[in-house]
N, C-alpha and C. Protein backbone atom coordinates (compact mmCIF):
# COMPACT_ATOMS: atom_id res chain seq x y z
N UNK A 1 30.88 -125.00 -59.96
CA UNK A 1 31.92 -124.80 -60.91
C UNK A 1 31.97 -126.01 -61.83
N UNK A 2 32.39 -125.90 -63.35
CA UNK A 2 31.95 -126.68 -63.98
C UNK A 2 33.34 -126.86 -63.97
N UNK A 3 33.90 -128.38 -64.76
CA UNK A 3 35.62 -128.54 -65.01
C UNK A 3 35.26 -129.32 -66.44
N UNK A 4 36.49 -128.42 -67.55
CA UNK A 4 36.09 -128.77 -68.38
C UNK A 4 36.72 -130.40 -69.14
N UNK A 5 36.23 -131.12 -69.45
CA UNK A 5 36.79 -132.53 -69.78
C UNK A 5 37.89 -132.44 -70.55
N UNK A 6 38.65 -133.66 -70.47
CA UNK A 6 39.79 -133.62 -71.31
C UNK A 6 39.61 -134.00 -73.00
N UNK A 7 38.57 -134.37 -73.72
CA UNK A 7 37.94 -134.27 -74.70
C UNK A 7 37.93 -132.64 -75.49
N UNK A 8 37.42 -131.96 -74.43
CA UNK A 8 37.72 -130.71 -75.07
C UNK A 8 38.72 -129.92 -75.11
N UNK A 9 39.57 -130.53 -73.71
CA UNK A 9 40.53 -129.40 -74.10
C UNK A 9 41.41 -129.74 -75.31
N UNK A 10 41.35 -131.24 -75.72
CA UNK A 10 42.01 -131.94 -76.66
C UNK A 10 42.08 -131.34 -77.77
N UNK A 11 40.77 -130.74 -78.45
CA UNK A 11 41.00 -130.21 -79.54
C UNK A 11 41.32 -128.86 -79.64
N UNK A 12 40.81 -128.36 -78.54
CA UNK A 12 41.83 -126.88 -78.75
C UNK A 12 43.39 -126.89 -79.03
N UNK A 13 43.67 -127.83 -77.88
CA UNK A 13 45.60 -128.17 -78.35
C UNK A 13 45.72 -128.67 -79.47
N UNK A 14 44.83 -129.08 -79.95
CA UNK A 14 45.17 -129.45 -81.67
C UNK A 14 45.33 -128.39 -82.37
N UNK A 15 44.33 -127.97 -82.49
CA UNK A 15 44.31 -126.35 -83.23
C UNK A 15 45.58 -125.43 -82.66
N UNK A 16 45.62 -125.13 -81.62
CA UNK A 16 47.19 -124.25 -81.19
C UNK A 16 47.77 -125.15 -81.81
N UNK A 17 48.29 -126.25 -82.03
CA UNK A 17 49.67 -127.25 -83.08
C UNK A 17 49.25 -126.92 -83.88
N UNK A 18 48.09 -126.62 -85.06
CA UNK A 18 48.23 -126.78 -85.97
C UNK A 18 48.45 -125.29 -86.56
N UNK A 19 48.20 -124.10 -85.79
CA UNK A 19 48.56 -122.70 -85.88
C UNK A 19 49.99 -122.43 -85.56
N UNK A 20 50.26 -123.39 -84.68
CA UNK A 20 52.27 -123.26 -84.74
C UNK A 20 52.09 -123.38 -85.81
N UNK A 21 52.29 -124.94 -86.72
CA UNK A 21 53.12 -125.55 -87.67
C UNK A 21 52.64 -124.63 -88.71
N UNK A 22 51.46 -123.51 -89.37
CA UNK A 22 51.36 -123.10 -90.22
C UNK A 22 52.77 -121.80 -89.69
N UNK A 23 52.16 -121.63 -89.23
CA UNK A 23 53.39 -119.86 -88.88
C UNK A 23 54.56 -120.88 -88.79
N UNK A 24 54.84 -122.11 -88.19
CA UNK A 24 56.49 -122.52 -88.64
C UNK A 24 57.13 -122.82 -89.72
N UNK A 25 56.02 -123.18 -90.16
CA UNK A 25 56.15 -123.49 -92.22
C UNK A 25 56.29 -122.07 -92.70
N UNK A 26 55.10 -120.68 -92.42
CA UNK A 26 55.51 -119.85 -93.23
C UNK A 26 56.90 -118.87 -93.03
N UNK A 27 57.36 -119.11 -91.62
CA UNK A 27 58.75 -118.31 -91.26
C UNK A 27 59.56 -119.28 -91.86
N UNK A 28 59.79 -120.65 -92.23
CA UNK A 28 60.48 -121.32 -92.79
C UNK A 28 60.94 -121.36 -94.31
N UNK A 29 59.78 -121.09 -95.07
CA UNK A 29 59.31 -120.96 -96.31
C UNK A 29 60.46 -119.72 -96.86
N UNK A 30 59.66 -118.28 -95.91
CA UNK A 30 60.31 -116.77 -96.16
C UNK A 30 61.86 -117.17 -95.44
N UNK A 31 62.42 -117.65 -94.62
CA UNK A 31 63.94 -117.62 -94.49
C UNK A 31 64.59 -118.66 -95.79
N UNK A 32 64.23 -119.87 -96.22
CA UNK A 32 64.11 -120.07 -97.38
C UNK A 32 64.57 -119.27 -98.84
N UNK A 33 63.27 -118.53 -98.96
CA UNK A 33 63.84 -117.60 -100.09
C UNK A 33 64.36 -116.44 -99.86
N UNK A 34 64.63 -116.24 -98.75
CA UNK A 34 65.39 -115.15 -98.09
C UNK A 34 67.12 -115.66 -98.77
N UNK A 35 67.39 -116.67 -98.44
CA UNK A 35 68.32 -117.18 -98.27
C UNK A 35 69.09 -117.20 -100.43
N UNK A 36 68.07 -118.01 -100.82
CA UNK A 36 67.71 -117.75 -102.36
C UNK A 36 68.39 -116.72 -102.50
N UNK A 37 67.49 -115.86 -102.42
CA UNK A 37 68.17 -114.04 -102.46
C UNK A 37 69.30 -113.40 -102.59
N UNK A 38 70.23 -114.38 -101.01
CA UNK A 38 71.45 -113.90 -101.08
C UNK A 38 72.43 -114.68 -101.75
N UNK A 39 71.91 -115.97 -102.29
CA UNK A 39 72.77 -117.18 -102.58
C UNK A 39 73.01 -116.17 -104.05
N UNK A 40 71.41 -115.46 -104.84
CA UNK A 40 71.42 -114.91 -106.29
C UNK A 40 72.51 -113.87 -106.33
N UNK A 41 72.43 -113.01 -105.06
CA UNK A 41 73.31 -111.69 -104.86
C UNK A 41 74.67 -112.09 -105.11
N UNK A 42 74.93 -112.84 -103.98
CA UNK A 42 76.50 -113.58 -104.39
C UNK A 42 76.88 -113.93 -105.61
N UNK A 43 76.59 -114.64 -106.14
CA UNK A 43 76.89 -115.02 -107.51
C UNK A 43 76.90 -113.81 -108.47
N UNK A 44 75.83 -112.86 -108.05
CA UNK A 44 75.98 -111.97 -109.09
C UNK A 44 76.91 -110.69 -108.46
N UNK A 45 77.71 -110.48 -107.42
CA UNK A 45 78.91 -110.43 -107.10
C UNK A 45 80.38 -110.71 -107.70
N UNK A 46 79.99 -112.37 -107.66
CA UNK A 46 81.58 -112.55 -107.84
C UNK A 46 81.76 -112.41 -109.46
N UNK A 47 80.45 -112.75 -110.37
CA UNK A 47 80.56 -112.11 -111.76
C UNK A 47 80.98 -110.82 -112.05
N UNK A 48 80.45 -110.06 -111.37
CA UNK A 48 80.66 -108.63 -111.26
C UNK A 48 82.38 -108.60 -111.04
N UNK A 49 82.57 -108.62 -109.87
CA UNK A 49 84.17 -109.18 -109.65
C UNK A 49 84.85 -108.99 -110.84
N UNK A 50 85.17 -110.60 -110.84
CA UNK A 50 85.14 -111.34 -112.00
C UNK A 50 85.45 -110.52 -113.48
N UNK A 51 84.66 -110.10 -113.84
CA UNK A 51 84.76 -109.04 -115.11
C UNK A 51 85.33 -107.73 -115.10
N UNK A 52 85.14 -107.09 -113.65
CA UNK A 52 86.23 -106.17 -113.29
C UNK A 52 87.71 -106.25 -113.41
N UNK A 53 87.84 -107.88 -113.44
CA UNK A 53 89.32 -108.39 -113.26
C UNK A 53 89.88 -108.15 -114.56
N UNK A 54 89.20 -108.81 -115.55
CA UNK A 54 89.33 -109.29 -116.98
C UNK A 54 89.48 -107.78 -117.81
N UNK A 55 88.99 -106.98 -117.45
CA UNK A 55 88.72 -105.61 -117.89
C UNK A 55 90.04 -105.21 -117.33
N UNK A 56 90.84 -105.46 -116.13
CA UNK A 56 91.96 -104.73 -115.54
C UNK A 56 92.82 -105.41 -116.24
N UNK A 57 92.55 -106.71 -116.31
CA UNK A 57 93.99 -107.41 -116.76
C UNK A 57 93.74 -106.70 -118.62
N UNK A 58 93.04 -106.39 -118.85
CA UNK A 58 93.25 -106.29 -120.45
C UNK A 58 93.79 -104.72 -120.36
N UNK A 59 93.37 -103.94 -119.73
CA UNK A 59 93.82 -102.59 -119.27
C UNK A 59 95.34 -102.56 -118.71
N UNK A 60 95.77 -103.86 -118.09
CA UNK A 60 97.23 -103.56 -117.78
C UNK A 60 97.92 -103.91 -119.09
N UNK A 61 97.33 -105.08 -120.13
CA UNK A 61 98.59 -105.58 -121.38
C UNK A 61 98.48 -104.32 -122.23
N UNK A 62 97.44 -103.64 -122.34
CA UNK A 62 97.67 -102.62 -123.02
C UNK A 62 98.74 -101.41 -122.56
N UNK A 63 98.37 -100.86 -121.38
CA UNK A 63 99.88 -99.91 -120.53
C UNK A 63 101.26 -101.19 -120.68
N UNK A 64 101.43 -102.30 -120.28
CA UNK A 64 102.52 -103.11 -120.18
C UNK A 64 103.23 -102.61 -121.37
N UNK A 65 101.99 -102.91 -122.68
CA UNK A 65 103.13 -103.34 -124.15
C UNK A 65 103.48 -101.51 -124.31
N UNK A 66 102.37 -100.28 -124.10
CA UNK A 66 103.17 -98.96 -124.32
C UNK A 66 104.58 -99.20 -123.15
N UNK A 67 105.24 -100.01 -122.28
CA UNK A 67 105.88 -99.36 -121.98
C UNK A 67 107.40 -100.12 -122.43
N UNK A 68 107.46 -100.40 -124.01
CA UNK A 68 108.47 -101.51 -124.18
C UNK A 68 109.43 -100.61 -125.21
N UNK A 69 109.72 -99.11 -125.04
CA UNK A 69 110.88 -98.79 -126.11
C UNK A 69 109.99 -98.38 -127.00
N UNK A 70 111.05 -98.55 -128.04
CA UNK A 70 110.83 -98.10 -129.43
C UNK A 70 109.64 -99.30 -130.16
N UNK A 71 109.35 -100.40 -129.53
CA UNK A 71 108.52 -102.08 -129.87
C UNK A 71 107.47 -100.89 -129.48
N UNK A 72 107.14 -99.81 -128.45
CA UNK A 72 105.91 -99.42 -128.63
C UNK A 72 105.13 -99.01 -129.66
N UNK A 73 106.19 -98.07 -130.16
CA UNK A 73 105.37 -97.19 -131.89
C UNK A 73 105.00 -98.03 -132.99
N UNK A 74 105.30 -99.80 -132.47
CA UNK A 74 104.15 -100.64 -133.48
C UNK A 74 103.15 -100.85 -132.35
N UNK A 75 103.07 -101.02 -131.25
CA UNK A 75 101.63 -101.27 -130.75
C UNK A 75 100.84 -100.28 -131.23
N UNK A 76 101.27 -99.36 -130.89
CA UNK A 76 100.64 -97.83 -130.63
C UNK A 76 100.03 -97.75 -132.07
N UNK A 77 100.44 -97.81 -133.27
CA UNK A 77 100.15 -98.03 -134.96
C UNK A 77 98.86 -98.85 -134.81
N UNK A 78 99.32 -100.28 -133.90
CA UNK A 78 98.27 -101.39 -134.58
C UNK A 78 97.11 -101.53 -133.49
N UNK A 79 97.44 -100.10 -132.34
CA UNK A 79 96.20 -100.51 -131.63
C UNK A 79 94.97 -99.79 -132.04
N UNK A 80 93.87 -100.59 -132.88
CA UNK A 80 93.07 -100.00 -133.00
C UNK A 80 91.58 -101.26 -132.90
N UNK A 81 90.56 -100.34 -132.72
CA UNK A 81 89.61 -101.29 -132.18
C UNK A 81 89.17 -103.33 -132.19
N UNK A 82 89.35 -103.49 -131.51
CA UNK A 82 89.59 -104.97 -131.24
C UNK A 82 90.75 -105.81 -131.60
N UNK A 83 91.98 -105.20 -131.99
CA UNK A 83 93.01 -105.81 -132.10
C UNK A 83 94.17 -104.46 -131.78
N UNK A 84 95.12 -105.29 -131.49
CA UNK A 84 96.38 -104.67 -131.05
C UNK A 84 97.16 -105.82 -131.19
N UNK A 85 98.80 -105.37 -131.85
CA UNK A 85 100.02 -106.67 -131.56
C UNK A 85 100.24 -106.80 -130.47
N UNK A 86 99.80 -108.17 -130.62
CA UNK A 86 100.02 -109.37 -130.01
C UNK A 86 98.91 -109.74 -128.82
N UNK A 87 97.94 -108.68 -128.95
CA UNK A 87 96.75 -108.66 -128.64
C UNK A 87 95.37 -108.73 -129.08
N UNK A 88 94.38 -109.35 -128.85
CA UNK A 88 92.96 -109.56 -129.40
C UNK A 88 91.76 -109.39 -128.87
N UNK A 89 91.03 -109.03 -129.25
CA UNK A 89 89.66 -109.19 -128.15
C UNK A 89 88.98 -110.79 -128.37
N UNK A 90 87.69 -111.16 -127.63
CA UNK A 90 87.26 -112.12 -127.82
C UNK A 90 86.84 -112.66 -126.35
N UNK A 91 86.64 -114.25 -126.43
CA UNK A 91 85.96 -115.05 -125.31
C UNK A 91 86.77 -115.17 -124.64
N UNK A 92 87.05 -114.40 -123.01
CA UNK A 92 87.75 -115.00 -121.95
C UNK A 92 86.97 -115.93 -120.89
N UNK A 93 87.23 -117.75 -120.95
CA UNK A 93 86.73 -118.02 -119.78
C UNK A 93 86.83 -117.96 -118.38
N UNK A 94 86.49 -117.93 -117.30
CA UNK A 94 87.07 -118.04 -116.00
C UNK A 94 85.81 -118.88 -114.94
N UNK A 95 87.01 -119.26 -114.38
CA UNK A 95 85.98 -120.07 -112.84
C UNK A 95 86.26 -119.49 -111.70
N UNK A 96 85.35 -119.09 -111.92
CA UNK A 96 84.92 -118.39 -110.33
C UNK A 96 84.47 -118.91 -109.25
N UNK A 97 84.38 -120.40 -108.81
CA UNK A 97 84.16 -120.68 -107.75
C UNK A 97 83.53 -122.19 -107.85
N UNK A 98 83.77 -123.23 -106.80
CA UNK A 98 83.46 -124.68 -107.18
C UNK A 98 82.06 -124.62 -107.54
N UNK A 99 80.88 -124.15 -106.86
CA UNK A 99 79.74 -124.56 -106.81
C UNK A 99 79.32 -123.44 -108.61
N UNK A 100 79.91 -123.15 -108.93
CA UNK A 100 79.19 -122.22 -110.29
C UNK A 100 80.28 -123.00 -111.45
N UNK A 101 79.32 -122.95 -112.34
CA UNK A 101 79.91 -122.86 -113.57
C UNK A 101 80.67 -122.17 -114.01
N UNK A 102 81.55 -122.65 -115.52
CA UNK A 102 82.33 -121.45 -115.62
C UNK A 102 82.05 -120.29 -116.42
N UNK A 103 82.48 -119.10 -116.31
CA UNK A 103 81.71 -117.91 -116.73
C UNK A 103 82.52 -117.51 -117.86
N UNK A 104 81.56 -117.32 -119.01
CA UNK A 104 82.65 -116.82 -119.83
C UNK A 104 82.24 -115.47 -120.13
N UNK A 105 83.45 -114.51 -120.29
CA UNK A 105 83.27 -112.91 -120.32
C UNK A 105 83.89 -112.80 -122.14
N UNK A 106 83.12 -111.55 -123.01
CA UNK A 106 83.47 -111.12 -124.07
C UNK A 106 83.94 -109.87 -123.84
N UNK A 107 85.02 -109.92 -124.28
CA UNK A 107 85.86 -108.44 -124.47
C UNK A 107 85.96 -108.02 -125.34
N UNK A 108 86.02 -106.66 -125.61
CA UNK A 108 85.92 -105.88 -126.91
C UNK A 108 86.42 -104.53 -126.17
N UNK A 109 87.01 -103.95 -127.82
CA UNK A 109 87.46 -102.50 -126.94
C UNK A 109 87.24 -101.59 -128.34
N UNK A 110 87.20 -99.93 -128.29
CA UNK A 110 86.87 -99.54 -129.09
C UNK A 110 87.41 -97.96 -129.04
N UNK A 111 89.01 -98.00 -129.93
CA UNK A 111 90.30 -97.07 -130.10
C UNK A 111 89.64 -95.50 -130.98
N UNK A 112 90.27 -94.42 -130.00
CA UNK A 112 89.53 -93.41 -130.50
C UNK A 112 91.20 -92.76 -130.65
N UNK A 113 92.07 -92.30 -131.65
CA UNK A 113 92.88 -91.67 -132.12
C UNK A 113 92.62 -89.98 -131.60
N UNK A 114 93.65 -89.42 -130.97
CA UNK A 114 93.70 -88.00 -130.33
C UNK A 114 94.82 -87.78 -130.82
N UNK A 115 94.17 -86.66 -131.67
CA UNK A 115 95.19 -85.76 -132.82
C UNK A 115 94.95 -84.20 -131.81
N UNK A 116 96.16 -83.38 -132.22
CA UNK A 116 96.10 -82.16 -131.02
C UNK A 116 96.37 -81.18 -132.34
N UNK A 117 96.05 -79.96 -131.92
CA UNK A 117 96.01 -78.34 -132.62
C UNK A 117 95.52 -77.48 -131.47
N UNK A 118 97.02 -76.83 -131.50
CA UNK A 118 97.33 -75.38 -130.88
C UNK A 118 96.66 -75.99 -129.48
N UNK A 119 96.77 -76.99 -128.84
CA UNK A 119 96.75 -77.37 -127.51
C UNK A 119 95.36 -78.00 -127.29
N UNK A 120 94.67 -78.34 -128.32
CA UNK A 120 93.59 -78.90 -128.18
C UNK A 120 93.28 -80.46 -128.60
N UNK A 121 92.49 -81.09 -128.13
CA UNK A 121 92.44 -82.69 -128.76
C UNK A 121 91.09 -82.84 -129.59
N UNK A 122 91.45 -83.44 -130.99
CA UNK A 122 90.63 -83.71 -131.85
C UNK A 122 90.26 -85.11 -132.13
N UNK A 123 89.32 -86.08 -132.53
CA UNK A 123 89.31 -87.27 -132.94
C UNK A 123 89.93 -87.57 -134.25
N UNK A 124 90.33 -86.37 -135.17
CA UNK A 124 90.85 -86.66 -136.48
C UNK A 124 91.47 -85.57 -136.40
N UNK A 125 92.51 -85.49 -138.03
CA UNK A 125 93.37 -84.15 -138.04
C UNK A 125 92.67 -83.30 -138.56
N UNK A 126 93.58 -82.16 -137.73
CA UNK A 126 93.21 -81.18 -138.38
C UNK A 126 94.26 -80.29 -139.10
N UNK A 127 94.02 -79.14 -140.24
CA UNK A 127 95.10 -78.98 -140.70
C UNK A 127 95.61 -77.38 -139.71
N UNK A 128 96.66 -77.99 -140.44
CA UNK A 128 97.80 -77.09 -139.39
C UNK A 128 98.37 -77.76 -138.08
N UNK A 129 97.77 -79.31 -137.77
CA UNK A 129 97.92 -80.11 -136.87
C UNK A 129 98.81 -80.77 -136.90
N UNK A 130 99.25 -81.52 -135.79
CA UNK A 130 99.95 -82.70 -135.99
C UNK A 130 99.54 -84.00 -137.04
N UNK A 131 100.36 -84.43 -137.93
CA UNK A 131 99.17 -85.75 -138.72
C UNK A 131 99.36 -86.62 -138.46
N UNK A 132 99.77 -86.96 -137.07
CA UNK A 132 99.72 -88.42 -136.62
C UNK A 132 99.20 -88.13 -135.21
N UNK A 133 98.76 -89.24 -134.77
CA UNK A 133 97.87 -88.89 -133.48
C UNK A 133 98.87 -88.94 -132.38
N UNK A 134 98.58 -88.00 -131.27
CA UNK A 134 98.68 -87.33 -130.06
C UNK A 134 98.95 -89.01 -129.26
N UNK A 135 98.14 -89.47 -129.01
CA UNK A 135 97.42 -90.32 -127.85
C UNK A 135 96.52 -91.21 -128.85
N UNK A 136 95.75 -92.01 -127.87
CA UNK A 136 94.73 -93.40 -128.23
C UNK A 136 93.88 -93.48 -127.07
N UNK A 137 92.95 -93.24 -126.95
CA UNK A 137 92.17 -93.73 -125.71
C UNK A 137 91.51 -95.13 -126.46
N UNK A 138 91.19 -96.13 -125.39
CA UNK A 138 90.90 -97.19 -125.58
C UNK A 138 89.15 -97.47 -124.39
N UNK A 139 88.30 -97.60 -125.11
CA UNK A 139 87.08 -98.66 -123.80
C UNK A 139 86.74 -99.42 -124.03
N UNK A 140 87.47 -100.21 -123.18
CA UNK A 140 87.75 -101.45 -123.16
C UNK A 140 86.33 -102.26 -122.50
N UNK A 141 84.89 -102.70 -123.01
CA UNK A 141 84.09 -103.41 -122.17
C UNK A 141 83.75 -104.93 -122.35
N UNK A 142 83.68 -105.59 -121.12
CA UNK A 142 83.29 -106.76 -120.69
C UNK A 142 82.29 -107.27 -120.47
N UNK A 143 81.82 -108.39 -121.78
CA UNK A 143 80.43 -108.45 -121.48
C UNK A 143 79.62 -109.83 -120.65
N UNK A 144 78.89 -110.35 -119.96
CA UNK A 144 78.56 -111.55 -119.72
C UNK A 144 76.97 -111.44 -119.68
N UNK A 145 76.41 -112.71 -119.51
CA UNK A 145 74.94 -112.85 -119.05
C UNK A 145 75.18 -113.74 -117.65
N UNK A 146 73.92 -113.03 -116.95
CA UNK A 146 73.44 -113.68 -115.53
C UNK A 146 73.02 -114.58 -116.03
N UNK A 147 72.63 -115.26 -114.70
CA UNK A 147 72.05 -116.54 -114.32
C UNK A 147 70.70 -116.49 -115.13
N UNK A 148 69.89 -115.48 -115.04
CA UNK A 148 68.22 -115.20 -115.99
C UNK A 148 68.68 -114.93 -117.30
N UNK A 149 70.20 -114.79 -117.56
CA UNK A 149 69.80 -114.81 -119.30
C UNK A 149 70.08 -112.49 -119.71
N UNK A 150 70.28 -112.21 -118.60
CA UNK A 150 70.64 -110.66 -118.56
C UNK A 150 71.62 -110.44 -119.20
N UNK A 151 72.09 -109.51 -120.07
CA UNK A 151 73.54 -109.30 -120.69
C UNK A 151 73.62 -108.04 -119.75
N UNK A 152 75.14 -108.11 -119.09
CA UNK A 152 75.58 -106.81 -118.48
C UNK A 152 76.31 -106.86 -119.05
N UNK A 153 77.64 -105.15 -119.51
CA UNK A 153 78.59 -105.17 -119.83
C UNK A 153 79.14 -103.41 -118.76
N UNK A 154 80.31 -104.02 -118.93
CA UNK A 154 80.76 -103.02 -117.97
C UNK A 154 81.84 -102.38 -118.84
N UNK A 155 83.02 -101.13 -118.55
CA UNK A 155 83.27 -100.15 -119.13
C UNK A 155 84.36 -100.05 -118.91
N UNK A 156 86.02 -99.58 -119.14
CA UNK A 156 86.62 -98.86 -118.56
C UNK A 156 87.71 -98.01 -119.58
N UNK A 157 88.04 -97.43 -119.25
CA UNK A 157 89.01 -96.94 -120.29
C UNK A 157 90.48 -96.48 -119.76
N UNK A 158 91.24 -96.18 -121.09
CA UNK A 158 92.99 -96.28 -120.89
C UNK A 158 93.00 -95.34 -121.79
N UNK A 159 94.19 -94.94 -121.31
CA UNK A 159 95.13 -94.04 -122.19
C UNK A 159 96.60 -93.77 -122.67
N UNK A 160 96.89 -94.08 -124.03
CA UNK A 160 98.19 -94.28 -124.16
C UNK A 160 98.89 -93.02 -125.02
N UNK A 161 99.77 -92.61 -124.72
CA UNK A 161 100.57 -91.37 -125.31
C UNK A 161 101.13 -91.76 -126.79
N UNK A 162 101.57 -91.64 -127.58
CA UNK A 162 102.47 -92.05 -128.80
C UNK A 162 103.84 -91.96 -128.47
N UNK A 163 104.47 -93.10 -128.40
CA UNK A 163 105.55 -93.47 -127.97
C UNK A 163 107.02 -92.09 -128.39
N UNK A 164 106.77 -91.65 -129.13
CA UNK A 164 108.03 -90.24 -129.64
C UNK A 164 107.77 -89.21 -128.67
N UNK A 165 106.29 -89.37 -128.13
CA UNK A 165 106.10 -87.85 -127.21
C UNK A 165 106.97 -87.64 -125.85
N UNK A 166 107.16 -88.70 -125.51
CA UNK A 166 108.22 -88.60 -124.46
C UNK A 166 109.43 -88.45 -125.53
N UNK A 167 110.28 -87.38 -125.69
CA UNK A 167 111.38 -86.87 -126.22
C UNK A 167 112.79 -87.17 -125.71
N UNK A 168 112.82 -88.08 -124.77
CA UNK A 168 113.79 -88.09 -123.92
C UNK A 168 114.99 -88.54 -124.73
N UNK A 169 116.05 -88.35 -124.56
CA UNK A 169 117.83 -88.72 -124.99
C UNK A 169 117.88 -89.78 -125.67
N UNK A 170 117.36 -90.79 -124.67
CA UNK A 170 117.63 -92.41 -125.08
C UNK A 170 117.01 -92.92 -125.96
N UNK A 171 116.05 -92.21 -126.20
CA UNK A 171 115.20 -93.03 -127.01
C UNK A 171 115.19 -92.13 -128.97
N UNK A 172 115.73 -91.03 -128.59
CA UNK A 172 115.85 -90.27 -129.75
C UNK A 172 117.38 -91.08 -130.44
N UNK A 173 117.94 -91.61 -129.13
CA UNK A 173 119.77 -91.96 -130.04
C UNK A 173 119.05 -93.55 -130.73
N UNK A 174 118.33 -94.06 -129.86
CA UNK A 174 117.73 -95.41 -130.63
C UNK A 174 117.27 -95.32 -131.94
N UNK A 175 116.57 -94.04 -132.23
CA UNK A 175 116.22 -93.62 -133.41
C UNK A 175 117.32 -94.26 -134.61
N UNK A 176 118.41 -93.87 -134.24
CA UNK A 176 119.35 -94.88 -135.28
C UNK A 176 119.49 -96.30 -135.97
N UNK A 177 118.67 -96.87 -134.47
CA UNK A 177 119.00 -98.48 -134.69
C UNK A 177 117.79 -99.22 -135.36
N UNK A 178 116.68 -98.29 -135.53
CA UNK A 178 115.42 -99.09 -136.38
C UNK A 178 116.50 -99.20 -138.17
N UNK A 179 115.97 -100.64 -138.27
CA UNK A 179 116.07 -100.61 -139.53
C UNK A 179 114.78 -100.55 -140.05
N UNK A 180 114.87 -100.51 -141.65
CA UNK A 180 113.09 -100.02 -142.19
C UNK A 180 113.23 -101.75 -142.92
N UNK A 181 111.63 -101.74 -142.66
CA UNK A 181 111.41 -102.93 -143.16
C UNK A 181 111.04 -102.94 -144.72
N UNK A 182 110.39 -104.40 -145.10
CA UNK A 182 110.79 -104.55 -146.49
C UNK A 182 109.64 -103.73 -146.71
């Protein structure tokens, strides 16, 4: 029986170490950009978020100001694409989180007037119609770029009635108290 020297077995155990450390480097490497991956996902999460918010909050000042009286039937007049009283579109910034920069989102919205005949909704009048509009739908979208330089913009829309269509008591006796301006 032959026994083999410790010379040789020497370099075989080299080689097994050096076939670990490649397979430990390459499972290291791939959990690595594994990790990358989710660090990109996240971020492009809380943007996402983020602009959902900005889109709600601009979606609530618009319902807020229809719900102020007779002060509505000037919103309702002046809301039309990218401006409304006492409202604007434009650059909202926000920080979303210590380790990111801050993100800035563009808002814009774009007012479609709903005029009605014999129970139907039109984008303009029609005759024999009402000649002032029904309603206003509003889509309202939010735009940003990712981290690569991507423009996303996202969508949502509202809907506001014309402040006289609710007919109710109180608001017909108020009818008295507008004065007309100059």
């Amino acid at each position: 029986m032959k026994i083999a020297s410790a010379f040789q077995c020497s370099g075989w155990a080299l080689i097994e170490v050096l076939l670990t450390m490649i397979v430990t480097s390459a499972t290291l490497l791939g959990s690595l950009h594994l990790l990358e991956g989710l660090q990109i996902t996240e971020r492009a999460i809380q943007q996402r978020h983020e602009a959902y918010s900005v889109a709600s909050n601009f979606k609530a000042q618009i319902l807020a100001r229809d719900q102020n009286g007779l002060k509505s039937v000037d919103f309702f007049q002046t809301l039309t694409t990218d401006f409304a009283s006492g409202l604007t579109a434009g650059v909202v910034e926000r920080n979303i989180g210590l380790h990111m920069p801050n993100q800035q989102y563009t808002v814009t919205w774009t007012t479609t007037p709903q005029y009605t005949h014999e129970g139907t909704l039109f984008a303009s009048a029609q005759s024999g119609g009402a000649p002032y509009p029904l309603m206003k739908s509003a889509t309202i979208g939010v735009n940003w770029y990712t981290e690569d330089g991507t423009s996303v913009t996202i969508h949502t829309q509202v809907a506001i009635l014309h402040p006289l269509v609710d007919t109710r008591i109180d608001k017909l006796l108020q009818l008295n108290q507008i004065q007309p301006g100059p």
